[in-house]
C-alpha atoms as a PDB file:
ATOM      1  CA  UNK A   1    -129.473  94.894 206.069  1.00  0.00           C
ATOM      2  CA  UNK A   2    -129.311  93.064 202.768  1.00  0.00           C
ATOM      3  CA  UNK A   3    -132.795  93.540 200.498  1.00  0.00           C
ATOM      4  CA  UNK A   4    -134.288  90.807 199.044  1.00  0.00           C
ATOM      5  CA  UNK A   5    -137.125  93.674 197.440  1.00  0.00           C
ATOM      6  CA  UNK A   6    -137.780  93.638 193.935  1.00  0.00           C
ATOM      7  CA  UNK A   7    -139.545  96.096 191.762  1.00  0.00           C
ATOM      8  CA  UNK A   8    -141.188  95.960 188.503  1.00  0.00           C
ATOM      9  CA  UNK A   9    -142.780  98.310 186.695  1.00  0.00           C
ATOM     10  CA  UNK A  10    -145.694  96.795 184.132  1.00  0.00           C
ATOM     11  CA  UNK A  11    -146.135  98.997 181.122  1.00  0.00           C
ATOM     12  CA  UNK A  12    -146.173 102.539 183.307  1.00  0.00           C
ATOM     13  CA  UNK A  13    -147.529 105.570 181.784  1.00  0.00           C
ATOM     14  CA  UNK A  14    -147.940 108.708 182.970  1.00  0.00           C
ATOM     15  CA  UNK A  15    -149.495 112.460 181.807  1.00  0.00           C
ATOM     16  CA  UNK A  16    -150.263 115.710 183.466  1.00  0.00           C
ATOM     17  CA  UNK A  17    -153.312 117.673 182.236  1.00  0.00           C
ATOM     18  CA  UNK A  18    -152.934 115.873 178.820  1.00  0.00           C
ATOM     19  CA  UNK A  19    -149.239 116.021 179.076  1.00  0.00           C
ATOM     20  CA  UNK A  20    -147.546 112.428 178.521  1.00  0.00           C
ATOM     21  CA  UNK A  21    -144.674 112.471 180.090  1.00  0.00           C
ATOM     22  CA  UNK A  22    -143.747 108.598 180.519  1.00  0.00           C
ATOM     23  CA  UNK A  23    -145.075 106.092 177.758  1.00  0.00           C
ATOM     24  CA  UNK A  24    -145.069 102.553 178.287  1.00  0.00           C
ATOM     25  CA  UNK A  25    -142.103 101.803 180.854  1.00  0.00           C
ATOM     26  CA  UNK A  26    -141.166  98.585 181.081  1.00  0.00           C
ATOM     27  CA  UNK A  27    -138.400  97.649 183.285  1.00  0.00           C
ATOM     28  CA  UNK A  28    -137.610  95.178 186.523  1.00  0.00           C
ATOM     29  CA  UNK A  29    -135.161  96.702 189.206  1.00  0.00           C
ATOM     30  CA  UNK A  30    -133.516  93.688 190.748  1.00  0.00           C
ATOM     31  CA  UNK A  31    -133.153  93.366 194.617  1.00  0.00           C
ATOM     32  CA  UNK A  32    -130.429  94.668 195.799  1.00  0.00           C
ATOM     33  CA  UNK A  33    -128.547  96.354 193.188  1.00  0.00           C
ATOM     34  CA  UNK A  34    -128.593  99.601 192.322  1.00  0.00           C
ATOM     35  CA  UNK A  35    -130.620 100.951 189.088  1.00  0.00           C
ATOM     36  CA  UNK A  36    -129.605 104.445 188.035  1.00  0.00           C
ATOM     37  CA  UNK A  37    -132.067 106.578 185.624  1.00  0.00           C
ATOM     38  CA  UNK A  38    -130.734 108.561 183.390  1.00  0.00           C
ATOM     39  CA  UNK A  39    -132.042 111.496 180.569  1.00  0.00           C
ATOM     40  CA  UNK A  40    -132.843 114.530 179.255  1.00  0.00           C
ATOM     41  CA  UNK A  41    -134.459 117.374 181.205  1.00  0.00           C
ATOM     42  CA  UNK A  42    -138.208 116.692 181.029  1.00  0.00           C
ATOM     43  CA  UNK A  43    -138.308 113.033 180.215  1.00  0.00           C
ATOM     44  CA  UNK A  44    -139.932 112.030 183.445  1.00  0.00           C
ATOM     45  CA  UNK A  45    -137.051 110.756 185.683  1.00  0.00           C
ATOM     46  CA  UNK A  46    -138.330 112.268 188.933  1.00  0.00           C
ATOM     47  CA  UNK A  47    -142.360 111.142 187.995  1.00  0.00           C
ATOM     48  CA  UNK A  48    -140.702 107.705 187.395  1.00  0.00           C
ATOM     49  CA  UNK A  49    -139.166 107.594 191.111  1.00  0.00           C
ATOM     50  CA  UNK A  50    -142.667 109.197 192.617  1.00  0.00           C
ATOM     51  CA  UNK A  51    -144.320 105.746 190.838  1.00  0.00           C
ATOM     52  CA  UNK A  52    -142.222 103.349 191.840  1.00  0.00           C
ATOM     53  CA  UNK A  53    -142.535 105.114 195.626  1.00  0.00           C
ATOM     54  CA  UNK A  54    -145.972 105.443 195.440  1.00  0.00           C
ATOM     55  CA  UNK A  55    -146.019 109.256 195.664  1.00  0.00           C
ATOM     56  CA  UNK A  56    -148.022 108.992 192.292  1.00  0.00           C
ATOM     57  CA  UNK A  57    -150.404 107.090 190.898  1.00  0.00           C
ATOM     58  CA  UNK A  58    -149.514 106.047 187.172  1.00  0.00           C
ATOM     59  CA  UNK A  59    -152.342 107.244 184.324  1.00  0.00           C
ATOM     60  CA  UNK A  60    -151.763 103.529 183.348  1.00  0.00           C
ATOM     61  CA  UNK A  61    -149.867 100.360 184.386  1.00  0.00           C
ATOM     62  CA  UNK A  62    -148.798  99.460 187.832  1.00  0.00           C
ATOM     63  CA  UNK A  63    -145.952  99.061 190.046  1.00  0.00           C
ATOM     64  CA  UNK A  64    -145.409  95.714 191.694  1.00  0.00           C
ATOM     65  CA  UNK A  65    -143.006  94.225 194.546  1.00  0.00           C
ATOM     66  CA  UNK A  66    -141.664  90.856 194.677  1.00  0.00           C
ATOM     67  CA  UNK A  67    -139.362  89.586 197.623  1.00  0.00           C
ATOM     68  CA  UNK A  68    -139.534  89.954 201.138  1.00  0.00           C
ATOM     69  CA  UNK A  69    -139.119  92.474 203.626  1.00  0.00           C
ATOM     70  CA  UNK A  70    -137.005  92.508 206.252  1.00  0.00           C
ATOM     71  CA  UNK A  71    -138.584  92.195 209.559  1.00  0.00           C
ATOM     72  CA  UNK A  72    -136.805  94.971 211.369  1.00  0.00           C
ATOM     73  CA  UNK A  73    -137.394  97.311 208.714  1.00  0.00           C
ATOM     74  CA  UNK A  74    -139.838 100.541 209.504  1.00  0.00           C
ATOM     75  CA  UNK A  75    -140.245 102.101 206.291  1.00  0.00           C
ATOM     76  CA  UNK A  76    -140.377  99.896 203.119  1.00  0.00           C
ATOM     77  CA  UNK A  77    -139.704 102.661 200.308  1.00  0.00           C
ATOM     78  CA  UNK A  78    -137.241 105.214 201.782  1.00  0.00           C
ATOM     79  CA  UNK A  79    -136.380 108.908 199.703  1.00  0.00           C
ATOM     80  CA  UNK A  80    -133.450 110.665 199.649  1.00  0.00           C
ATOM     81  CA  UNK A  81    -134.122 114.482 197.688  1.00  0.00           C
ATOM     82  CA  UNK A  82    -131.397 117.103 196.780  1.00  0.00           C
ATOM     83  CA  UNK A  83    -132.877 119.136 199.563  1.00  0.00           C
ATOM     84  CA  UNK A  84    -130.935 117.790 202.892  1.00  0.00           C
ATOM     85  CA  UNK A  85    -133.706 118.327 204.975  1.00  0.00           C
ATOM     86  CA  UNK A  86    -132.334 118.356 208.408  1.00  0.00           C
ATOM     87  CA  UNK A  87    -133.264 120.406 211.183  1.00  0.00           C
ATOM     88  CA  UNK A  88    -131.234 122.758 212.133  1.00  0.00           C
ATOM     89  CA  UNK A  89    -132.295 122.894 216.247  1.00  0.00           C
ATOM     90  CA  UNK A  90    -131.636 119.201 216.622  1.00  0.00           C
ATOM     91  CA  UNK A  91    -127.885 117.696 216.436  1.00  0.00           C
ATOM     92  CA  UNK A  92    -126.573 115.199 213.954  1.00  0.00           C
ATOM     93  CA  UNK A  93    -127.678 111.822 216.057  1.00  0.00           C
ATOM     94  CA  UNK A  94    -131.125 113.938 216.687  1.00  0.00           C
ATOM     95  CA  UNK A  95    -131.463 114.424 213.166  1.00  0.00           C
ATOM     96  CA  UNK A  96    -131.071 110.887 212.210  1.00  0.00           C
ATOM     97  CA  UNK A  97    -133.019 109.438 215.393  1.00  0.00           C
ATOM     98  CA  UNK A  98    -136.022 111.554 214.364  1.00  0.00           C
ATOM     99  CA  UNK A  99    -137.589 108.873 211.694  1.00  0.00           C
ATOM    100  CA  UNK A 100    -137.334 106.382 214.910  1.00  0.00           C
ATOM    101  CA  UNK A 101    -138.924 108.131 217.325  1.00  0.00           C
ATOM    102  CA  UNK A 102    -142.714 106.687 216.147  1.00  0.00           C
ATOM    103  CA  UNK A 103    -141.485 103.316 216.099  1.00  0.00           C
ATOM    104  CA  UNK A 104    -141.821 100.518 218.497  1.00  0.00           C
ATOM    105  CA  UNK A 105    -138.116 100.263 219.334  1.00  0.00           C
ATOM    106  CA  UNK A 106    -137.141 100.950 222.700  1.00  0.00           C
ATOM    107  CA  UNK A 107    -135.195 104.028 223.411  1.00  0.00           C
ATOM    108  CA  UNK A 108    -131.527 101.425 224.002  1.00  0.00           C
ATOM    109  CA  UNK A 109    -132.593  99.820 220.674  1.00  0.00           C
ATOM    110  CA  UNK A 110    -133.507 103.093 219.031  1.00  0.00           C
ATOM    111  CA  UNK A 111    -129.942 104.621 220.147  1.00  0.00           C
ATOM    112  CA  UNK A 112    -127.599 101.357 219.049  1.00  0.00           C
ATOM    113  CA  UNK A 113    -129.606 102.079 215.761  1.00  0.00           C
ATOM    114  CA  UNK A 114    -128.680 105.582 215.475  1.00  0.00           C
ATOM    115  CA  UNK A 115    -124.700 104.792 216.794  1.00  0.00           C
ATOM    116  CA  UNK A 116    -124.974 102.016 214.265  1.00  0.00           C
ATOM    117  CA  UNK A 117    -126.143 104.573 211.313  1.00  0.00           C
ATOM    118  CA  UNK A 118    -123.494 107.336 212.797  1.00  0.00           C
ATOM    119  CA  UNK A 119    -120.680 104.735 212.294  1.00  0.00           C
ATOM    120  CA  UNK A 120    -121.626 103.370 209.045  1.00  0.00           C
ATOM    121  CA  UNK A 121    -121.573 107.018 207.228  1.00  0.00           C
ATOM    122  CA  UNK A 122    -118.223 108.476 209.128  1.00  0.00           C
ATOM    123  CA  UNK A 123    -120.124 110.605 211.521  1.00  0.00           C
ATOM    124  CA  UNK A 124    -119.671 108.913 214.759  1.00  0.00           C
ATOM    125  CA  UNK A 125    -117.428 112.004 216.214  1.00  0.00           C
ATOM    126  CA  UNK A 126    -120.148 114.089 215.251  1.00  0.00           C
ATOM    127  CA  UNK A 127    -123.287 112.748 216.820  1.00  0.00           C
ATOM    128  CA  UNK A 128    -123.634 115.997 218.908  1.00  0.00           C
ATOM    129  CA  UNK A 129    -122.837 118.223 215.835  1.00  0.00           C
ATOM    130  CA  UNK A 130    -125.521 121.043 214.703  1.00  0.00           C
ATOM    131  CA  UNK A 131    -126.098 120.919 211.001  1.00  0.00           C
ATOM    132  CA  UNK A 132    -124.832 124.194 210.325  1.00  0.00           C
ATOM    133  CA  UNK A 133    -121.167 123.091 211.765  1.00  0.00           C
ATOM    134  CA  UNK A 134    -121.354 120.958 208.763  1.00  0.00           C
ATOM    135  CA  UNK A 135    -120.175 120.976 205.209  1.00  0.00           C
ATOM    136  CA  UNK A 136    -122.302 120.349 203.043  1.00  0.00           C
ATOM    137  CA  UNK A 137    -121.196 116.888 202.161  1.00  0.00           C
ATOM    138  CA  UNK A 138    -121.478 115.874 205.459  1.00  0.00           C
ATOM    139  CA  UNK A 139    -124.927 116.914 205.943  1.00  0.00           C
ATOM    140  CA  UNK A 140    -126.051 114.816 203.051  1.00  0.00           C
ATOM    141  CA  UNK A 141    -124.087 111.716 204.718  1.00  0.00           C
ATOM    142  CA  UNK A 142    -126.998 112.579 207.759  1.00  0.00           C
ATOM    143  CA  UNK A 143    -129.351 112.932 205.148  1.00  0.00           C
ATOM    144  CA  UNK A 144    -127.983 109.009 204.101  1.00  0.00           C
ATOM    145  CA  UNK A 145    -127.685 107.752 207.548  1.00  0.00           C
ATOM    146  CA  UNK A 146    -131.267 108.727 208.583  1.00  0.00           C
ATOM    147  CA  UNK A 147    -133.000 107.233 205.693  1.00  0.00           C
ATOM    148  CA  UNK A 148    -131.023 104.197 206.393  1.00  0.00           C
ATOM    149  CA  UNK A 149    -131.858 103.846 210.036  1.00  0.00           C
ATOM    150  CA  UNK A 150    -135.143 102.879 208.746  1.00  0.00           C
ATOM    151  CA  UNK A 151    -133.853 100.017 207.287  1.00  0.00           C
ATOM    152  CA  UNK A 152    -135.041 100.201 203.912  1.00  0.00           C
ATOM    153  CA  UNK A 153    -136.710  97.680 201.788  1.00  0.00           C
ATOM    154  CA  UNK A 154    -135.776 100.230 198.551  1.00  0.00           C
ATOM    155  CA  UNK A 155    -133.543 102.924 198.719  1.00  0.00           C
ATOM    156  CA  UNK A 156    -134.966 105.916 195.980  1.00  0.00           C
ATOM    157  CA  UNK A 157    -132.385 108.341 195.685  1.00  0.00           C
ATOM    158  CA  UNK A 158    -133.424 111.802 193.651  1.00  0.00           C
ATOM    159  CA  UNK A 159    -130.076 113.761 192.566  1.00  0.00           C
ATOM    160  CA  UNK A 160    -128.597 113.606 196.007  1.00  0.00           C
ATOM    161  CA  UNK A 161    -125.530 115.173 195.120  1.00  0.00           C
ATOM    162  CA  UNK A 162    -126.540 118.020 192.763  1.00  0.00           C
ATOM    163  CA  UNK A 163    -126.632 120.643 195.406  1.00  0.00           C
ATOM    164  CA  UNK A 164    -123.045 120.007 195.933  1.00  0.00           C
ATOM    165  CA  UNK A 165    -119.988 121.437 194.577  1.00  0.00           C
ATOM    166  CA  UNK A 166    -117.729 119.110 192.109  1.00  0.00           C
ATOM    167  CA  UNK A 167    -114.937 118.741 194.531  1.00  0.00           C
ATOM    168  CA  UNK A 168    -117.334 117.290 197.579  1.00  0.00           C
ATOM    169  CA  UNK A 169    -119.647 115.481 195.034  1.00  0.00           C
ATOM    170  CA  UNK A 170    -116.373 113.354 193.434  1.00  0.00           C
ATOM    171  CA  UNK A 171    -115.644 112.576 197.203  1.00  0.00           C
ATOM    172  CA  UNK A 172    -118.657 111.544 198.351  1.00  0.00           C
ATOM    173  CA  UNK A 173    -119.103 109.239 195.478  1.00  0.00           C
ATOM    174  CA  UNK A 174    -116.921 106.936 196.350  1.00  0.00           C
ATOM    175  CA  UNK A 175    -118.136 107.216 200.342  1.00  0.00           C
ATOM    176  CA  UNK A 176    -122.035 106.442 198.218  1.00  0.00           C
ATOM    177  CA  UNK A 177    -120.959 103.156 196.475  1.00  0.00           C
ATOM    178  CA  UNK A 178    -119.694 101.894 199.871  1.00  0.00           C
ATOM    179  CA  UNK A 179    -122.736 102.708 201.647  1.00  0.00           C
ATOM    180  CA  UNK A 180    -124.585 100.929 199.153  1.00  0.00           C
ATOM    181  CA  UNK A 181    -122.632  98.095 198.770  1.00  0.00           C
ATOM    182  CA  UNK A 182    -122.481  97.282 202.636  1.00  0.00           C
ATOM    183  CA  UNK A 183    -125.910  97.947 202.537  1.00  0.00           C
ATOM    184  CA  UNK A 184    -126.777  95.976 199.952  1.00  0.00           C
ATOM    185  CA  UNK A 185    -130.371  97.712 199.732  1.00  0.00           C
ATOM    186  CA  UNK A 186    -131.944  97.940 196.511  1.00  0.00           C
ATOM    187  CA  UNK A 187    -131.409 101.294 194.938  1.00  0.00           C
ATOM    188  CA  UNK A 188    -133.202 103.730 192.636  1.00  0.00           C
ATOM    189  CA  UNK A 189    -130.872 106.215 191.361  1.00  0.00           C
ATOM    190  CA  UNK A 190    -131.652 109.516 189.605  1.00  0.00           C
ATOM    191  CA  UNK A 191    -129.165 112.346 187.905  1.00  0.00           C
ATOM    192  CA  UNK A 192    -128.187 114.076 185.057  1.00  0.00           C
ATOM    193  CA  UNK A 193    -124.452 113.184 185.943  1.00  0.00           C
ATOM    194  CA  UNK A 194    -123.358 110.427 183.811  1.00  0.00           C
ATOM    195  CA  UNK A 195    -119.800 110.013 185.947  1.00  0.00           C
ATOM    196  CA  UNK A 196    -122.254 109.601 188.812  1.00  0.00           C
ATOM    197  CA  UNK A 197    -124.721 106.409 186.797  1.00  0.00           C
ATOM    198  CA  UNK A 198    -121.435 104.925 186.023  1.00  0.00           C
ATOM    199  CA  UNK A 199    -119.829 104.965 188.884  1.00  0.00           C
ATOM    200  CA  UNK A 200    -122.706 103.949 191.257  1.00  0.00           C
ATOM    201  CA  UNK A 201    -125.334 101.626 188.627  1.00  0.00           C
ATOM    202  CA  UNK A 202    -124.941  98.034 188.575  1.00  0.00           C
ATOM    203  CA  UNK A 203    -127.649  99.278 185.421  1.00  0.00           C
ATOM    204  CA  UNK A 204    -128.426 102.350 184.195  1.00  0.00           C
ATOM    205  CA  UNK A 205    -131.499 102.833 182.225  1.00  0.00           C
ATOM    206  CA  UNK A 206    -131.740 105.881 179.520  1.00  0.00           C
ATOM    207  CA  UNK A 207    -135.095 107.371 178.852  1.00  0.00           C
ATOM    208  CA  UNK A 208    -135.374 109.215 176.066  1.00  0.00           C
ATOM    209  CA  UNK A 209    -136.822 112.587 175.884  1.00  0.00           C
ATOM    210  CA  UNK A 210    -140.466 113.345 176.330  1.00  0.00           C
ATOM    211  CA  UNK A 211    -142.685 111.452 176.858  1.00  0.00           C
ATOM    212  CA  UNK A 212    -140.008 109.294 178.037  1.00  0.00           C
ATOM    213  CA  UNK A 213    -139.419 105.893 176.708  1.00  0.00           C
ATOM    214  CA  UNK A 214    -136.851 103.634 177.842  1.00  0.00           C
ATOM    215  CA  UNK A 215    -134.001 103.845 175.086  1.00  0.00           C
ATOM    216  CA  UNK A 216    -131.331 101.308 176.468  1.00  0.00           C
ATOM    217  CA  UNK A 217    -130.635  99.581 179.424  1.00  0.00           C
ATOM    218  CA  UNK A 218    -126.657  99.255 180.116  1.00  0.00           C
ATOM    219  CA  UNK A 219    -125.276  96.577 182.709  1.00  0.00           C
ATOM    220  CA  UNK A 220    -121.934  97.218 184.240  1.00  0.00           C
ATOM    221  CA  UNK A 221    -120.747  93.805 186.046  1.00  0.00           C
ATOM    222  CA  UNK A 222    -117.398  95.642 187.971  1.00  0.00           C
ATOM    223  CA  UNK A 223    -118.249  95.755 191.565  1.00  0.00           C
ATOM    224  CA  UNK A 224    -118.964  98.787 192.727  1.00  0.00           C
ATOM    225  CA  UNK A 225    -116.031  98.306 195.697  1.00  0.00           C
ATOM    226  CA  UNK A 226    -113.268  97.701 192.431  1.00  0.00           C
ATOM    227  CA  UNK A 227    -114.458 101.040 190.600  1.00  0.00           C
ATOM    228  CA  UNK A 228    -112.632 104.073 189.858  1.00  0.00           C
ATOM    229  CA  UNK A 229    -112.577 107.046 188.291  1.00  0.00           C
ATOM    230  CA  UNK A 230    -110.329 106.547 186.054  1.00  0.00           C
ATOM    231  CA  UNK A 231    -110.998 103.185 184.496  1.00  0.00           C
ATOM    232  CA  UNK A 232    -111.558 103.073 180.952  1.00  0.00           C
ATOM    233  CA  UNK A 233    -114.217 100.560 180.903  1.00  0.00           C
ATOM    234  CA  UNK A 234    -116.183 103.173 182.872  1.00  0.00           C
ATOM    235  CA  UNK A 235    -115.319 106.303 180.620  1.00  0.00           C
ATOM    236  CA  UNK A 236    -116.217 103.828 177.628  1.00  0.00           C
ATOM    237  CA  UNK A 237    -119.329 103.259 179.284  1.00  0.00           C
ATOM    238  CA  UNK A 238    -120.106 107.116 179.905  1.00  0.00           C
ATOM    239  CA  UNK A 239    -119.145 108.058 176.438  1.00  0.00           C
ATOM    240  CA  UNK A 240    -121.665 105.677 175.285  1.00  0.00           C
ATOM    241  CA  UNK A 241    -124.199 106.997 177.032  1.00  0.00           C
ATOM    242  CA  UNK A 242    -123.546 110.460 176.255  1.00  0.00           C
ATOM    243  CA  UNK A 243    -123.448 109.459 171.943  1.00  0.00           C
ATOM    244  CA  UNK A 244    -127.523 108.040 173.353  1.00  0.00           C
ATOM    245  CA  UNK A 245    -128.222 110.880 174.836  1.00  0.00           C
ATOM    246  CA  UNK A 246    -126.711 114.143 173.179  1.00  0.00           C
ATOM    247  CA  UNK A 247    -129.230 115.001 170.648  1.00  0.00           C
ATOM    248  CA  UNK A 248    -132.282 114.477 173.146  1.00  0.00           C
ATOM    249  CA  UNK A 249    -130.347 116.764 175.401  1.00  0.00           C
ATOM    250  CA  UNK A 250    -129.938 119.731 173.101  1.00  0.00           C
ATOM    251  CA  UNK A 251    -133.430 119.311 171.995  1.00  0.00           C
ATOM    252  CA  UNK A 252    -134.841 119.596 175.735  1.00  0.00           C
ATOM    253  CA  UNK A 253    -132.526 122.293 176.513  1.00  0.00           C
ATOM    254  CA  UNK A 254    -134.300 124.069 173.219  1.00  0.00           C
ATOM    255  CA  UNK A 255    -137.057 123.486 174.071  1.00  0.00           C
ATOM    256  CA  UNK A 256    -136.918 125.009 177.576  1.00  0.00           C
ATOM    257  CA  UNK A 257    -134.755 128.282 176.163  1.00  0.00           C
ATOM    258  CA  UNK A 258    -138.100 128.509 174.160  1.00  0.00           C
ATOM    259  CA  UNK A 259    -140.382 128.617 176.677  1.00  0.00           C
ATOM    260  CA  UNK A 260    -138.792 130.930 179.165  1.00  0.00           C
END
């Protein structure tokens, strides 16, 4: 399932109603690694993913694709949202065979797919599950499986743990980095978590607050199977990122206190 998908984004700007919320973003996201945005509230992470997905249309610049798609793969740019999205009158392997069901698999290839998903995200003993059985860091590991299933080209990934309490978010981390890393599909990342960018980026990329700006790209090298959450390197890294973004942060918190 490797990705051999690059994206690059070619001096993107973007405004609503005379609002510019992302200023001339430069920035390639290499094939298959995993590029985590990070920055204050407002500075145009989420209109940043909806670009490079082509959910929006950039006031200026493009958004172009280098590499090649796989040939079994349905559904080129692939979202994952905080929301988990599942439906609740259809089981676990239902849930995840849903974004098949259009396809031109066969019904045995379409079910090795989903048994293939199911065992790659821990939920094999759970295929016949109902979502509300579920915790909910289990029903964002459907959420994961399904938009895998597709196999991705580019994997865009919208806080997908911010709905989650502390305890199941530090678990499912480290359960994220291996799915990636087996994967090996090429990620966009998005949160406000900076334990989360360090643990999961191979870079992360800090915008600055509005209209956001790319501040600093950092590149961590450690693979992400040898992380954990206690290395130093990593905290260094986090700390660093914090000192870039601390004053932006209080500013856009201000700022939305003010208009409340």
């Amino acid at each position: 399932m490797t990705s051999g998908v690059a994206l690059h984004l070619h001096n993107v700007s973007h405004a609503y109603r005379g609002l510019t919320v992302l200023d001339g973003v430069e920035l390639d996201i290499p094939a298959g690694e995993v590029t985590v945005l990070v920055g204050p509230s407002g500075c145009g992470k989420s209109t940043l993913l909806g670009i490079l997905g082509g959910l929006i249309a950039p006031s200026a610049g493009a958004v172009t694709q280098s590499g090649k798609t796989a040939a079994d793969c349905l559904n080129p740019l692939t979202y994952v949202f905080q929301d988990f999205a599942l439906l609740p009158w259809r089981s676990v392997a239902g849930n995840v065979s849903l974004v098949l069901e259009d396809s031109a698999l066969s019904r045995a290839a379409r079910e090795a797919r989903v048994a293939e998903m199911l065992a790659l995200t821990g939920l094999s003993d759970f295929a016949q599950a109902w979502p509300r059985q579920l915790s909910g860091g289990m029903r964002q590991r459907v959420g994961i499986a399904r938009a895998l299933a597709v196999r991705p080209a580019v994997l865009l990934m919208d806080e997908p743990l911010s709905a989650l309490d502390a305890q199941t978010r530090d678990l499912l981390l480290d359960e994220f980095a291996s799915l990636i890393a087996r994967s090996g599909v090429t990620t966009v990342y998005v949160t406000h978590n900076l334990a989360e960018a360090t643990r999961l980026g191979h870079r992360i990329v800090v915008l600055g607050r509005r209209p956001g700006r790319i501040r600093r790209v950092i590149e961590i090298t450690t693979p992400l199977a040898e992380r954990r959450s206690d290395d130093p390197a990593l905290r260094a890294i986090e700390a660093e990122l914090w000192n870039l973004l601390r004053d932006d942060a209080a500013q856009a918190a201000q700022e939305l206190a003010e208009n409340v």
